[in-house]
C-alpha atoms as a PDB file:
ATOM      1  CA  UNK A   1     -14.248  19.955  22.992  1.00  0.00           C
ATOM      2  CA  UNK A   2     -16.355  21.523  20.577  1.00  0.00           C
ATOM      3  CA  UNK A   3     -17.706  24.155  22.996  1.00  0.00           C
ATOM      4  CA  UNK A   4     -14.242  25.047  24.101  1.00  0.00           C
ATOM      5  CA  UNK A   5     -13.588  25.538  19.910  1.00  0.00           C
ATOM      6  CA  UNK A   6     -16.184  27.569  19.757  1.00  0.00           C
ATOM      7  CA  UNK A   7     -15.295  29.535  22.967  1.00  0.00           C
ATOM      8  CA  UNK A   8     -11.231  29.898  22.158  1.00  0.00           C
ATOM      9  CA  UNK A   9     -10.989  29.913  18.386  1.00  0.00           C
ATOM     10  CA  UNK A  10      -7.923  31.571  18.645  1.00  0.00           C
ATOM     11  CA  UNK A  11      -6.153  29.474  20.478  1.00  0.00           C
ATOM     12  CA  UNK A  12      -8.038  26.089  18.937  1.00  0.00           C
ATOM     13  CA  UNK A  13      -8.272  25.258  15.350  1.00  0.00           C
ATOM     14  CA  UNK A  14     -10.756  22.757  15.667  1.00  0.00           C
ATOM     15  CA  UNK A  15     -10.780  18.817  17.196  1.00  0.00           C
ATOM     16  CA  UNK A  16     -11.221  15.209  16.888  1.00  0.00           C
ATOM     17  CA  UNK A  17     -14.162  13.366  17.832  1.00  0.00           C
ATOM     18  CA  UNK A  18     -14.030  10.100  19.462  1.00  0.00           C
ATOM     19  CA  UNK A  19     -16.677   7.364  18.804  1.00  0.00           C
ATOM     20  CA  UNK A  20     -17.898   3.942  20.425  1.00  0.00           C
ATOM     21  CA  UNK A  21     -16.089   1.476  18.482  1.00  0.00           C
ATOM     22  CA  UNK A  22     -17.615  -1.184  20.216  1.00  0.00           C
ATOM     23  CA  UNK A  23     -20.985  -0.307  19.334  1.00  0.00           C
ATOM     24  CA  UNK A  24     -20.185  -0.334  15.303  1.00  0.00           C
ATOM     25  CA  UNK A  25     -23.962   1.136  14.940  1.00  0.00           C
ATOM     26  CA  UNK A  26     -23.937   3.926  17.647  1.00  0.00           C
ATOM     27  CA  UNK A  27     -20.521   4.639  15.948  1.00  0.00           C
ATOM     28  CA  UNK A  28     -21.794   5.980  13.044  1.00  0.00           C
ATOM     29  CA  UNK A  29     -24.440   7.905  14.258  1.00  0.00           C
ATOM     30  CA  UNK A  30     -21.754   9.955  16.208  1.00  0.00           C
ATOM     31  CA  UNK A  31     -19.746  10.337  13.406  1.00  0.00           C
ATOM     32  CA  UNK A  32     -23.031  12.073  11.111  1.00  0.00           C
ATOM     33  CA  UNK A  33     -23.238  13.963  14.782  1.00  0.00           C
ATOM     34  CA  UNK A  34     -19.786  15.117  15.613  1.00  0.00           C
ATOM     35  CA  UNK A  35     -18.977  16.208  12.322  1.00  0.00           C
ATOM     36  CA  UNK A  36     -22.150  17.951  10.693  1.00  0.00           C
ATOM     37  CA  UNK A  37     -23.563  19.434  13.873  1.00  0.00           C
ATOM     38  CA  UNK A  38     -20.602  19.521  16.190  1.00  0.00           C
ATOM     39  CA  UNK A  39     -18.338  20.641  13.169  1.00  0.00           C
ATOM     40  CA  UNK A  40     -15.446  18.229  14.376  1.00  0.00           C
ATOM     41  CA  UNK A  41     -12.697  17.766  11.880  1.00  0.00           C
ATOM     42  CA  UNK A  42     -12.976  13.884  11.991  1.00  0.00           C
ATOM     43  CA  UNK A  43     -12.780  11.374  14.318  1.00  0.00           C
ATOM     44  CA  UNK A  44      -9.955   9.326  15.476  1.00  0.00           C
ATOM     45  CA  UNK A  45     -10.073   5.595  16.237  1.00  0.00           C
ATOM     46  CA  UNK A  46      -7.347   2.889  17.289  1.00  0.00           C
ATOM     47  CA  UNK A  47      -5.732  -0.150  15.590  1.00  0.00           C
ATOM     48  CA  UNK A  48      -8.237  -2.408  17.256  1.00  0.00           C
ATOM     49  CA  UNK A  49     -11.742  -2.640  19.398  1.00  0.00           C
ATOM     50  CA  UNK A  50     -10.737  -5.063  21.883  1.00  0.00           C
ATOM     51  CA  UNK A  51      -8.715  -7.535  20.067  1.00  0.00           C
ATOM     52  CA  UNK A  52     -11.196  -7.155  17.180  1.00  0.00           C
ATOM     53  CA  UNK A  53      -9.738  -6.284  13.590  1.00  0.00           C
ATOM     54  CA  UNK A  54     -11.282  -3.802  11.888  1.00  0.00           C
ATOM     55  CA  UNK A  55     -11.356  -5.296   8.602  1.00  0.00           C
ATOM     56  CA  UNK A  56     -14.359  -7.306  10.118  1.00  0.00           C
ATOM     57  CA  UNK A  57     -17.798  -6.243   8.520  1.00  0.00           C
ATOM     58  CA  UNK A  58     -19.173  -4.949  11.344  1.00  0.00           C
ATOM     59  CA  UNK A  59     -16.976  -1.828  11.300  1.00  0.00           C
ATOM     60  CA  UNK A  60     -17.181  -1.257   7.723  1.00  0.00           C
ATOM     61  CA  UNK A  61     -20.181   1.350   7.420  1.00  0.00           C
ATOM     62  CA  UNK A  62     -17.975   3.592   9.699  1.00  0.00           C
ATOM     63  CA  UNK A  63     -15.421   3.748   7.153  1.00  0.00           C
ATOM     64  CA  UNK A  64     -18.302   4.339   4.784  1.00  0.00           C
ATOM     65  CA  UNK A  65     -20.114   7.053   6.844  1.00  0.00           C
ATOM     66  CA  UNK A  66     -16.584   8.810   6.755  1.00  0.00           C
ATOM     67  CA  UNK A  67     -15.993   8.870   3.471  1.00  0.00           C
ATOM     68  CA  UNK A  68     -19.248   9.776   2.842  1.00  0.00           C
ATOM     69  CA  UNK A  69     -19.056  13.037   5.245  1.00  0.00           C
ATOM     70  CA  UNK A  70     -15.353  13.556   3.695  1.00  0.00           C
ATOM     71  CA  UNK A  71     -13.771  14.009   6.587  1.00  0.00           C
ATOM     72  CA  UNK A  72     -10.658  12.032   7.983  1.00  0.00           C
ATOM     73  CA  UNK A  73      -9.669   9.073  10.332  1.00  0.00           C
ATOM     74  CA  UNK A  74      -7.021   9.531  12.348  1.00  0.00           C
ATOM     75  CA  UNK A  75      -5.601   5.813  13.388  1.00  0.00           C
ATOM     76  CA  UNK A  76      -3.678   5.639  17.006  1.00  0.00           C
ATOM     77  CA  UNK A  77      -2.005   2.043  17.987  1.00  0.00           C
ATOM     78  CA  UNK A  78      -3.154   0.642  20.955  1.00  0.00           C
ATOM     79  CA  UNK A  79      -1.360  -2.694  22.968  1.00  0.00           C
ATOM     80  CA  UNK A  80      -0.972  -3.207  26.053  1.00  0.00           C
ATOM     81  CA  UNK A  81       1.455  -5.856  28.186  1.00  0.00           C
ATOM     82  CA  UNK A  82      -0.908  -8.540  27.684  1.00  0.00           C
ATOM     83  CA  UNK A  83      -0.072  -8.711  24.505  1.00  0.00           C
ATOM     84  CA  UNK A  84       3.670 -11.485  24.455  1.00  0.00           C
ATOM     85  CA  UNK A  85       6.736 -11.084  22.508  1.00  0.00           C
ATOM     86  CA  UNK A  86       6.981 -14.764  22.516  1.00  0.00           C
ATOM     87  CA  UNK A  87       4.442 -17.562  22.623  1.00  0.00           C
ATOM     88  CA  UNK A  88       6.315 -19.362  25.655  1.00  0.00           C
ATOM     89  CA  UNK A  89       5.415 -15.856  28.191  1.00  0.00           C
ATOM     90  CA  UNK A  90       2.232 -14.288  29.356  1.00  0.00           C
ATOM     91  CA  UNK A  91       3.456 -10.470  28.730  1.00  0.00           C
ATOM     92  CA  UNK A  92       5.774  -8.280  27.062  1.00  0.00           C
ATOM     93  CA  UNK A  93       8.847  -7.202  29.197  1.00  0.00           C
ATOM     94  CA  UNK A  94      10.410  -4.089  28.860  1.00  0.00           C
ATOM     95  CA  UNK A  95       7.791  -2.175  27.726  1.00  0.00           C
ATOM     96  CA  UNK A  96       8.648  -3.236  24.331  1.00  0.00           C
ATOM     97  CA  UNK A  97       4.603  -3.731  23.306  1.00  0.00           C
ATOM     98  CA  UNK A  98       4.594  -0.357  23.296  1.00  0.00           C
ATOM     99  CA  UNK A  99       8.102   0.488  21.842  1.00  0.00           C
ATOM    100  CA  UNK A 100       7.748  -2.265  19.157  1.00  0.00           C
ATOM    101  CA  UNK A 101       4.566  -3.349  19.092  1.00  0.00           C
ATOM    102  CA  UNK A 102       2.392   0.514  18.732  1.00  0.00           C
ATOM    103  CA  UNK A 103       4.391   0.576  15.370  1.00  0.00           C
ATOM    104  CA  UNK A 104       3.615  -3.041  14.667  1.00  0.00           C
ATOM    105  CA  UNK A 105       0.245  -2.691  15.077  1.00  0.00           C
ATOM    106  CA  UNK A 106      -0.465   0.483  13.100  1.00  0.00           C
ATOM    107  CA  UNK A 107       0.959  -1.282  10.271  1.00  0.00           C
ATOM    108  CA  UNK A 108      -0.637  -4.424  10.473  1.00  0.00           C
ATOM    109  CA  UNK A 109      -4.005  -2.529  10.613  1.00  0.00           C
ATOM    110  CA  UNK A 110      -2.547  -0.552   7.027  1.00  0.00           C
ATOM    111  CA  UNK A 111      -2.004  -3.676   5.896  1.00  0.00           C
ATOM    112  CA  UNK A 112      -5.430  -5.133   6.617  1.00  0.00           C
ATOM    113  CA  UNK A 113      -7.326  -2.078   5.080  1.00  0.00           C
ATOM    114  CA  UNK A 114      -5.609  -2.840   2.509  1.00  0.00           C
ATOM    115  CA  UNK A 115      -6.321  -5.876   1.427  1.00  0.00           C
ATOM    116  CA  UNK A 116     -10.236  -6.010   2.736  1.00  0.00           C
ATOM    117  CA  UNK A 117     -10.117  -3.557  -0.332  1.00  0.00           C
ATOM    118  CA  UNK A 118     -11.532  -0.309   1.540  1.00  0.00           C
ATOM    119  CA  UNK A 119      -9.476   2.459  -1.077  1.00  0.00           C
ATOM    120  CA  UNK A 120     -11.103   0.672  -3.798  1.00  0.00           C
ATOM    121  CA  UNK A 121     -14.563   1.126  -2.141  1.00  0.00           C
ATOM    122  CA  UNK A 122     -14.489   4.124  -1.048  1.00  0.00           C
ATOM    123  CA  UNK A 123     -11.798   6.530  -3.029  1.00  0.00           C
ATOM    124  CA  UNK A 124     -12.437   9.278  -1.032  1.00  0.00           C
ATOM    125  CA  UNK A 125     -11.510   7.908   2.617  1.00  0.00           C
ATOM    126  CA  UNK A 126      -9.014   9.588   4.291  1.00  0.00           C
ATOM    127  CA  UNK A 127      -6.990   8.198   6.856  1.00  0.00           C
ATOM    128  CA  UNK A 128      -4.304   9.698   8.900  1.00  0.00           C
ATOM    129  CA  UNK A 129      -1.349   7.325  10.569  1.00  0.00           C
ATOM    130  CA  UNK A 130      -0.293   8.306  14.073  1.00  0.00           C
ATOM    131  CA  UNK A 131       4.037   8.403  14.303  1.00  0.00           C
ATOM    132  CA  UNK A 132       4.535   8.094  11.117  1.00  0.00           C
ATOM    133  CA  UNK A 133       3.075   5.344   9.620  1.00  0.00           C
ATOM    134  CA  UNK A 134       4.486   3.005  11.724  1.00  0.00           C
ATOM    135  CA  UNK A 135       6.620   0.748  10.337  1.00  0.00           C
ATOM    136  CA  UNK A 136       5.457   0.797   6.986  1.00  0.00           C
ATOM    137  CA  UNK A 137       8.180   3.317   5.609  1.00  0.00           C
ATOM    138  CA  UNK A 138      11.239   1.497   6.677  1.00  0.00           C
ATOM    139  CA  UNK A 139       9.464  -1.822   5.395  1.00  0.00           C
ATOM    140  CA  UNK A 140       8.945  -0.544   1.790  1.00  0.00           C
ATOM    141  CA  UNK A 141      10.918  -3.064   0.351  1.00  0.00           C
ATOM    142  CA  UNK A 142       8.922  -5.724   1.681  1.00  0.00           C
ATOM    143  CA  UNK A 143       5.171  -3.685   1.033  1.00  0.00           C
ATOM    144  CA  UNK A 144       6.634  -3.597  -2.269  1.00  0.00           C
ATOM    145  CA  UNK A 145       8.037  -6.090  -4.197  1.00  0.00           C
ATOM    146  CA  UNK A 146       7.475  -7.696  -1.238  1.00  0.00           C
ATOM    147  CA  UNK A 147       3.695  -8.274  -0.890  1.00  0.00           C
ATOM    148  CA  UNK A 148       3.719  -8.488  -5.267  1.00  0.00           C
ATOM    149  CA  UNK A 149       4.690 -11.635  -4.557  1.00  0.00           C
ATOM    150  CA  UNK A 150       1.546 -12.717  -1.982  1.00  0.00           C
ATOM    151  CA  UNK A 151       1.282 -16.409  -1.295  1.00  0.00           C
ATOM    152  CA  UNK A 152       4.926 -17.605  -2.716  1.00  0.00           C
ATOM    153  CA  UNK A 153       5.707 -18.896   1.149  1.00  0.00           C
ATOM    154  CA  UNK A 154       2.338 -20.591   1.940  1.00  0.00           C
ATOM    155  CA  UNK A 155       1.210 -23.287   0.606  1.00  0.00           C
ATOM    156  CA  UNK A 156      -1.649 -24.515   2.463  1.00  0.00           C
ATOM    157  CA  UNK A 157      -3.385 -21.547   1.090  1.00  0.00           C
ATOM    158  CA  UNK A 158      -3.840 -19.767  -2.413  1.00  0.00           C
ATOM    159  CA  UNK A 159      -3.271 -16.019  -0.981  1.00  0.00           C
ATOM    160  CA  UNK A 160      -3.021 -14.940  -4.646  1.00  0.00           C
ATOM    161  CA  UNK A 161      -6.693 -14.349  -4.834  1.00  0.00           C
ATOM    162  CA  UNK A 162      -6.126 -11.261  -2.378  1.00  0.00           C
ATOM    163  CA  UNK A 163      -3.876  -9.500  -5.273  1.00  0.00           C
ATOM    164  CA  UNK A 164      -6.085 -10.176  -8.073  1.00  0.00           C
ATOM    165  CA  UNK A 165      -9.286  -8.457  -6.165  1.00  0.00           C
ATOM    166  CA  UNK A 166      -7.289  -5.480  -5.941  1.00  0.00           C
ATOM    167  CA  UNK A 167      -7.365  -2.796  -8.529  1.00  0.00           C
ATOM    168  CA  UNK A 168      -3.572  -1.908  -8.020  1.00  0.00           C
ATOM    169  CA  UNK A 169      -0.200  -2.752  -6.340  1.00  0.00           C
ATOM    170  CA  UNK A 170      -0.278  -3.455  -2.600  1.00  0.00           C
ATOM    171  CA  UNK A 171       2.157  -0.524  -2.818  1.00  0.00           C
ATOM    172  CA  UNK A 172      -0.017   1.791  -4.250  1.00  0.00           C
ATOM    173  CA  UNK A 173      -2.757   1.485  -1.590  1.00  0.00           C
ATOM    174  CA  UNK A 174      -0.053   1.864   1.216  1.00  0.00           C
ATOM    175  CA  UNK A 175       0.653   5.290  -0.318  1.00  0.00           C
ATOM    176  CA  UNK A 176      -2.595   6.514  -0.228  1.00  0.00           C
ATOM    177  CA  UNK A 177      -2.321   6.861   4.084  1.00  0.00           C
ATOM    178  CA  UNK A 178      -1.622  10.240   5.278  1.00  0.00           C
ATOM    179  CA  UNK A 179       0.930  10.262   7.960  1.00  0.00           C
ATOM    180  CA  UNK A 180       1.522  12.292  11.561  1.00  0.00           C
ATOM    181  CA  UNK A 181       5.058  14.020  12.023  1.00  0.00           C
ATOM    182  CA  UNK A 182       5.341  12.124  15.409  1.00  0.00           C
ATOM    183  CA  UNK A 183       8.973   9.951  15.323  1.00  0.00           C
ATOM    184  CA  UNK A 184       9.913  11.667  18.711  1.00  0.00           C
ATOM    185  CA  UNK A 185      12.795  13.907  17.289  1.00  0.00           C
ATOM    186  CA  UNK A 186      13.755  11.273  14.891  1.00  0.00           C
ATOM    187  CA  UNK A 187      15.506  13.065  11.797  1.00  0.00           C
ATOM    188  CA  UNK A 188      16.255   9.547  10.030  1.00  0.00           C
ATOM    189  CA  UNK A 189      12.619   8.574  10.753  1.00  0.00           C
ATOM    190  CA  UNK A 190      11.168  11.398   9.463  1.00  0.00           C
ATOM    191  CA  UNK A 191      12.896  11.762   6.086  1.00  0.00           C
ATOM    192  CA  UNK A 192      12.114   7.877   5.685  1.00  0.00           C
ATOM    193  CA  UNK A 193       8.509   8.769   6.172  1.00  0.00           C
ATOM    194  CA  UNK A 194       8.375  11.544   3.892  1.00  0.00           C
ATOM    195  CA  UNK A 195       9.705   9.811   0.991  1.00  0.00           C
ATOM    196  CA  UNK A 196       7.525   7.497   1.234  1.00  0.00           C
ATOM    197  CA  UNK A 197       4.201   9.175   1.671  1.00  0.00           C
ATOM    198  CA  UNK A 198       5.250  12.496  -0.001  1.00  0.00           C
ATOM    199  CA  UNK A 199       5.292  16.048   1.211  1.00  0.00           C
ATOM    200  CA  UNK A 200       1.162  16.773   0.768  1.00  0.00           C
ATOM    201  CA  UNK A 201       0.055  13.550   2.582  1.00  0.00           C
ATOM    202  CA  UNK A 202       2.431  14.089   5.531  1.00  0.00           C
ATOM    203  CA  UNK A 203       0.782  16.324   8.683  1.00  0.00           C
ATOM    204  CA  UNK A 204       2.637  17.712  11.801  1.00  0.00           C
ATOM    205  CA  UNK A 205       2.189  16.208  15.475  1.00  0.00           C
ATOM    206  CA  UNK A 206       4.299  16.369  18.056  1.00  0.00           C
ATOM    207  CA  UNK A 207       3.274  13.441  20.482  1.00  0.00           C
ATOM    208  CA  UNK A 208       3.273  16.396  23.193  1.00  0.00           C
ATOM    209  CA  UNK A 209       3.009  15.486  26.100  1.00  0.00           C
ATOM    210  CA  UNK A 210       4.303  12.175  26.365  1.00  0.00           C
ATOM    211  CA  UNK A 211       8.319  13.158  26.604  1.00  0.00           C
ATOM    212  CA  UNK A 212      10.511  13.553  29.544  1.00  0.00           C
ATOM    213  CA  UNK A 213       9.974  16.733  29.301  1.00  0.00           C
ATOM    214  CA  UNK A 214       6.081  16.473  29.595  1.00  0.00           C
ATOM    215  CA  UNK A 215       5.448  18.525  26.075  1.00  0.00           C
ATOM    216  CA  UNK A 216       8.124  20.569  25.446  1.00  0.00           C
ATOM    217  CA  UNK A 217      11.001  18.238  24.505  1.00  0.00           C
ATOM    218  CA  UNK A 218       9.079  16.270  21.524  1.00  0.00           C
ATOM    219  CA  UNK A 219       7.450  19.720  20.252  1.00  0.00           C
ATOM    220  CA  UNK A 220      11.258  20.818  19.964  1.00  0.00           C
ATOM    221  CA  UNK A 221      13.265  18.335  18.679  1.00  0.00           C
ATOM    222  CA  UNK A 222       9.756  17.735  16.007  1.00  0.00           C
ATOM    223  CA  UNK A 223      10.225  21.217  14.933  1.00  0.00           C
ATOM    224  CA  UNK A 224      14.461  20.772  14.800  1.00  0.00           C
ATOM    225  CA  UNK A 225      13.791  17.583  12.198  1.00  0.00           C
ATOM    226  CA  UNK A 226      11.403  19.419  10.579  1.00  0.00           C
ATOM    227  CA  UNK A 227      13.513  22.511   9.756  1.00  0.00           C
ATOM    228  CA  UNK A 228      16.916  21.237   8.802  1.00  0.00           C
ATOM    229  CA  UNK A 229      15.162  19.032   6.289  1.00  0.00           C
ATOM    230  CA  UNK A 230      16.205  20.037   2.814  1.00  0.00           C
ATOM    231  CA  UNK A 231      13.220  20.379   1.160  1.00  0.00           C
ATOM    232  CA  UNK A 232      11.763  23.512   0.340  1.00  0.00           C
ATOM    233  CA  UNK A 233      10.009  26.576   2.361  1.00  0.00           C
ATOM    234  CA  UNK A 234       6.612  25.784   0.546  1.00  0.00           C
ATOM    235  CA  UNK A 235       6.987  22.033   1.317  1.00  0.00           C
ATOM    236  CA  UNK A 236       7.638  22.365   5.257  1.00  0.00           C
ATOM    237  CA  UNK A 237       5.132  25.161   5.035  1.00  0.00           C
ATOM    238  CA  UNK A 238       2.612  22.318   4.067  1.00  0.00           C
ATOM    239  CA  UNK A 239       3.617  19.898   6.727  1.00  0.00           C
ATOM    240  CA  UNK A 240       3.111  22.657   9.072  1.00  0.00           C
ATOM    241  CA  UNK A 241      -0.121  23.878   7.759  1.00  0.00           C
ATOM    242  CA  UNK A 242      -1.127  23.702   4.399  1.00  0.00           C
ATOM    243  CA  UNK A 243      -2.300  20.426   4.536  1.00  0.00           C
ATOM    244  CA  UNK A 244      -4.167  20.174   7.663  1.00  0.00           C
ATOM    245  CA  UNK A 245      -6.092  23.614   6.529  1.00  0.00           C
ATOM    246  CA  UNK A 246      -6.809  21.851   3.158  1.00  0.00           C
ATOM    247  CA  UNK A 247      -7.863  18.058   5.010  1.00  0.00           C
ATOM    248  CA  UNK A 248      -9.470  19.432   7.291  1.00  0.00           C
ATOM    249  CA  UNK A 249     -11.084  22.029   6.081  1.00  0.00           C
ATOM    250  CA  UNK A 250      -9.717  24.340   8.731  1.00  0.00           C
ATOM    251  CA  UNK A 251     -11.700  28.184   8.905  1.00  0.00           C
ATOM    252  CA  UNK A 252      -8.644  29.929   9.716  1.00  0.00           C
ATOM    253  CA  UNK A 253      -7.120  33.081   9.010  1.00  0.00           C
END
């Protein structure tokens, strides 16, 4: 990917490394690689490494390698069929692990880097959400005033000791995400998102290919959403481009 950058830079503004997840120190030493000498624009991981959470603290000098090099995360769910919608069944039916349970997961993983405390650790770690932020928009209510009240439904447990490590709200952390334009031509989906995370932490995606169409059709209907929203020209001009040239530090006319 790099050399085809650095062959085409008119047609590619740069890319995303990808790094061995399951080999937490090998993992580093790519990302040091693919961004300093490679001159990728980050790296982008999934929601788990084979069933393993990543608030786990064998994964943690990643996150602190990439905040160190200042250079983002992008997060993509990954589940599979094996994964049940009910205890009583082996699999998920109707493809709904992947309907339901991508946004699921990228939203339990928010939720988990949230409370192992990594934006208090490292301010300056930057993490971009794949479609949206999952479900964490819609669920605002409950991230909110919600999660405030940590530990009032279990008893067995004092869960309270998770809010008073943190610096700030539950909330506030959830905030501090960036966010893909991918919802799949959702209009409603897309304004949720954006009033949550706010106009300069939202970036536009597509999803291309994965439509009926094979590219075209989620590219479209992204672009539609994107132009009938009423927000300003300077604001959709920054979750067209503005943003991704400042985040990623993009060397572009």
């Amino acid at each position: 990917m790099a050399e085809l950058v650095a062959k085409h830079p008119n047609r590619f503004a740069g890319f995303v490394a990808a790094v061995p997840m399951n080999d937490p120190e090998a993992a580093v030493k790519e990302c040091e690689r693919a961004v300093k000498k490679l001159g990728a624009a980050g790296v982008q991981i999934f929601t788990n490494v084979n069933g393993r959470p990543l608030d786990e603290p064998d994964f943690l000098p990643i996150f602190e390698k990439m905040a160190e090099l200042d250079a983002p995360i992008w997060v993509h769910p990954a589940r599979g069929a094996g994964f049940p919608d009910y205890q009583t069944e082996k699999k998920s039916k109707l493809e709904l692990w992947w309907v339901f349970g991508w946004p699921y997961e990228t939203s339990i993983f928010m939720a988990r880097m949230v409370f192992a405390g990594l934006f208090d650790r490292f301010p300056k770690l930057k993490i971009i959400t794949h479609h949206l932020g999952g479900m964490v928009p819609y669920f605002s209510g409950r991230t909110g005033p919600g999660l405030d009240q940590l530990g009032a439904r279990t008893e067995e447990e004092d869960l309270t000791v998770y809010l008073r490590r943190l610096k700030k709200r539950p909330q506030d952390y959830f905030k501090m995400f960036y966010a893909d334009t991918a919802t799949f031509g959702a209009a409603g989906a897309l304004r949720c998102g954006l009033d949550f995370f706010g106009v300069d932490r939202v970036l536009f995606a597509s999803d291309s290919p994965f439509d009926p169409e094979k590219g075209a059709g989620y590219i479209r209907e992204t672009i539609r959403c994107l132009d009938v929203l009423d927000i300003s020209e300077a604001d959709r001009r920054k979750i067209y481009e503005g943003n991704a040239r400042h985040l990623l530090r993009l060397k572009l006319p």
